[in-house]
C-alpha atoms as a PDB file:
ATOM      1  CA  UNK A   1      -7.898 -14.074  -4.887  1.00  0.00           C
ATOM      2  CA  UNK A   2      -6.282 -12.997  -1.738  1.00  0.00           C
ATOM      3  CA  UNK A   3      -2.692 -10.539  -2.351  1.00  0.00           C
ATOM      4  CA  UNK A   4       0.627 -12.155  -2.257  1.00  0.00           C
ATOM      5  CA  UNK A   5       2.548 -10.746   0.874  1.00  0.00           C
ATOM      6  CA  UNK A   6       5.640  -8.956   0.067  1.00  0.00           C
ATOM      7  CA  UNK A   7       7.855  -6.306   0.717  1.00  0.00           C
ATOM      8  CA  UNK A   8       9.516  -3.875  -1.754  1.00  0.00           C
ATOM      9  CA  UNK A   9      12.962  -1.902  -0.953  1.00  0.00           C
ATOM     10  CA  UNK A  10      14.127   0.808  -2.197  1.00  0.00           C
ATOM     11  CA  UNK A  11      17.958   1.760  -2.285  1.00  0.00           C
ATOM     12  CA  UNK A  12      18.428   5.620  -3.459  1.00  0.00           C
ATOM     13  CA  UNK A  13      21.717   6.901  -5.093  1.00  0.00           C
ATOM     14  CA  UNK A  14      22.429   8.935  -1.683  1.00  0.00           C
ATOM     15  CA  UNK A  15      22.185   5.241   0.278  1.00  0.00           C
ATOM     16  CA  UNK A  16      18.831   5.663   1.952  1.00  0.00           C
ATOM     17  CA  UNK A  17      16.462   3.157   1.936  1.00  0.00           C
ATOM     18  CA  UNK A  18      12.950   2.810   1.539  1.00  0.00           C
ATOM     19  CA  UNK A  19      10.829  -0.190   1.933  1.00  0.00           C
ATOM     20  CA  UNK A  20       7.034  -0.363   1.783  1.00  0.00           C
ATOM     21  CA  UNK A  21       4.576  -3.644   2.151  1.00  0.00           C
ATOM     22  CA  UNK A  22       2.190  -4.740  -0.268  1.00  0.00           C
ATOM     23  CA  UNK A  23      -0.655  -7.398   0.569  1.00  0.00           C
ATOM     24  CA  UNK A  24      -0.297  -6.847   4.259  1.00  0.00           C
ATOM     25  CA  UNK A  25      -2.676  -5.658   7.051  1.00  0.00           C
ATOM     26  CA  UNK A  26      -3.005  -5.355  10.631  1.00  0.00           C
ATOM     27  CA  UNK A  27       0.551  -5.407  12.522  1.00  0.00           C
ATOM     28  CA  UNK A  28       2.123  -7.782  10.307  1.00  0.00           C
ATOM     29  CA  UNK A  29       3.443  -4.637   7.795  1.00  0.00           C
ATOM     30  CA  UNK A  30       4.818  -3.809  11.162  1.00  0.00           C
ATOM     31  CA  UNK A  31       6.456  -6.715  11.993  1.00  0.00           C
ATOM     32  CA  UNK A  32       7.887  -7.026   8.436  1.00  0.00           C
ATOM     33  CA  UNK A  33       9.566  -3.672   9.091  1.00  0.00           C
ATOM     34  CA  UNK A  34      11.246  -4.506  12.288  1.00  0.00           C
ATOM     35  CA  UNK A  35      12.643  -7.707  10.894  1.00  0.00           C
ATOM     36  CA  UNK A  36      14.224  -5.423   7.661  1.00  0.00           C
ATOM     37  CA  UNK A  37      15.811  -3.045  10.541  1.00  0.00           C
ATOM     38  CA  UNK A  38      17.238  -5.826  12.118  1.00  0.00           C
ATOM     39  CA  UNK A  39      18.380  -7.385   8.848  1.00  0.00           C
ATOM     40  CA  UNK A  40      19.941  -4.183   7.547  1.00  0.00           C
ATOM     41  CA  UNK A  41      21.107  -2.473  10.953  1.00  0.00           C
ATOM     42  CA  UNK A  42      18.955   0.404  10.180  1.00  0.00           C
ATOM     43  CA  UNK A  43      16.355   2.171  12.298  1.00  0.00           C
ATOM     44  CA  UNK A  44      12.895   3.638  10.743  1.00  0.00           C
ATOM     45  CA  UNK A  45      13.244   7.895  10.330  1.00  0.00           C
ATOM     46  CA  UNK A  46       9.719   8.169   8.883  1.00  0.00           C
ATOM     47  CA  UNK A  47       6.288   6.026   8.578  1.00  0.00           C
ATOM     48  CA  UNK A  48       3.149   6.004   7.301  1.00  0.00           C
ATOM     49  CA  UNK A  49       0.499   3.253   7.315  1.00  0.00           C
ATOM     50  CA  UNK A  50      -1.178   2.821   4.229  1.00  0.00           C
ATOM     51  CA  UNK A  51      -5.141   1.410   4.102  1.00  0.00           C
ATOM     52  CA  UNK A  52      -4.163  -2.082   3.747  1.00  0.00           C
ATOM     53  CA  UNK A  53      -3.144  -1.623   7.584  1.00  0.00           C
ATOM     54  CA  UNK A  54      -6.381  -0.898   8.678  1.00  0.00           C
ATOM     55  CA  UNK A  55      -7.776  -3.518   6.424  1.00  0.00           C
ATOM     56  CA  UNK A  56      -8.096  -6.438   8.921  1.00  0.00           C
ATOM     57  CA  UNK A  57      -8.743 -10.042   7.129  1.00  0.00           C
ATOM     58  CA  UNK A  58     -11.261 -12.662   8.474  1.00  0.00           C
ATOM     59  CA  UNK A  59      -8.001 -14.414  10.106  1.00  0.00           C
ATOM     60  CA  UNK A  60      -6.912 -11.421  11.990  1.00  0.00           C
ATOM     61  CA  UNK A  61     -10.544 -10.478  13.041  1.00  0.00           C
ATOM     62  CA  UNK A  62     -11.079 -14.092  14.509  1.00  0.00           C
ATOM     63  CA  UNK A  63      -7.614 -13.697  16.479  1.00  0.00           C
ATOM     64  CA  UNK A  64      -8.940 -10.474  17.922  1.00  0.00           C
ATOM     65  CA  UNK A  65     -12.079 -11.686  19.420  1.00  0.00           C
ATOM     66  CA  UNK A  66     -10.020 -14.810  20.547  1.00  0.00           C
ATOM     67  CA  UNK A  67      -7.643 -11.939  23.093  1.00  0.00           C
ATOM     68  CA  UNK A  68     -10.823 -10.224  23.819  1.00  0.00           C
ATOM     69  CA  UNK A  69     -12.565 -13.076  24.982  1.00  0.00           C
ATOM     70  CA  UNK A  70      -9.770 -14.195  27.181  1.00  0.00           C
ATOM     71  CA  UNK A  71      -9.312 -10.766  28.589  1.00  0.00           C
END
């Protein structure tokens, strides 16, 4: 059974926000982060990927090939 995608945010007392991905790999943590900045007008101090990231699935690995072929 494959993860659900999704995103969890943290708000602390002091206003800062956190947000980490769950059930994501590859870039598309990344591009969930972006889309948060630009839904909360806030810009990314500090990051770290977690494994999942370099966990690619099947669908990811077959794009990959795809752009290396055509390169």
């Amino acid at each position: 059974m494959a993860d659900t995608a999704r995103i969890i945010v943290r708000i602390g007392r002091d206003g800062t926000i956190s947000a980490e991905t769950k059930g994501m790999h590859g870039q598309r943590c990344l591009d969930s982060i972006e889309v948060l900045e630009d839904l909360l007008e806030a810009e990314t101090v500090s990051s770290a990927f977690t494994n999942e990231y370099y966990t690619a699935t099947e669908s990811q690995e077959d794009e990959l090939g795809d752009e290396l072929e055509q390169r």
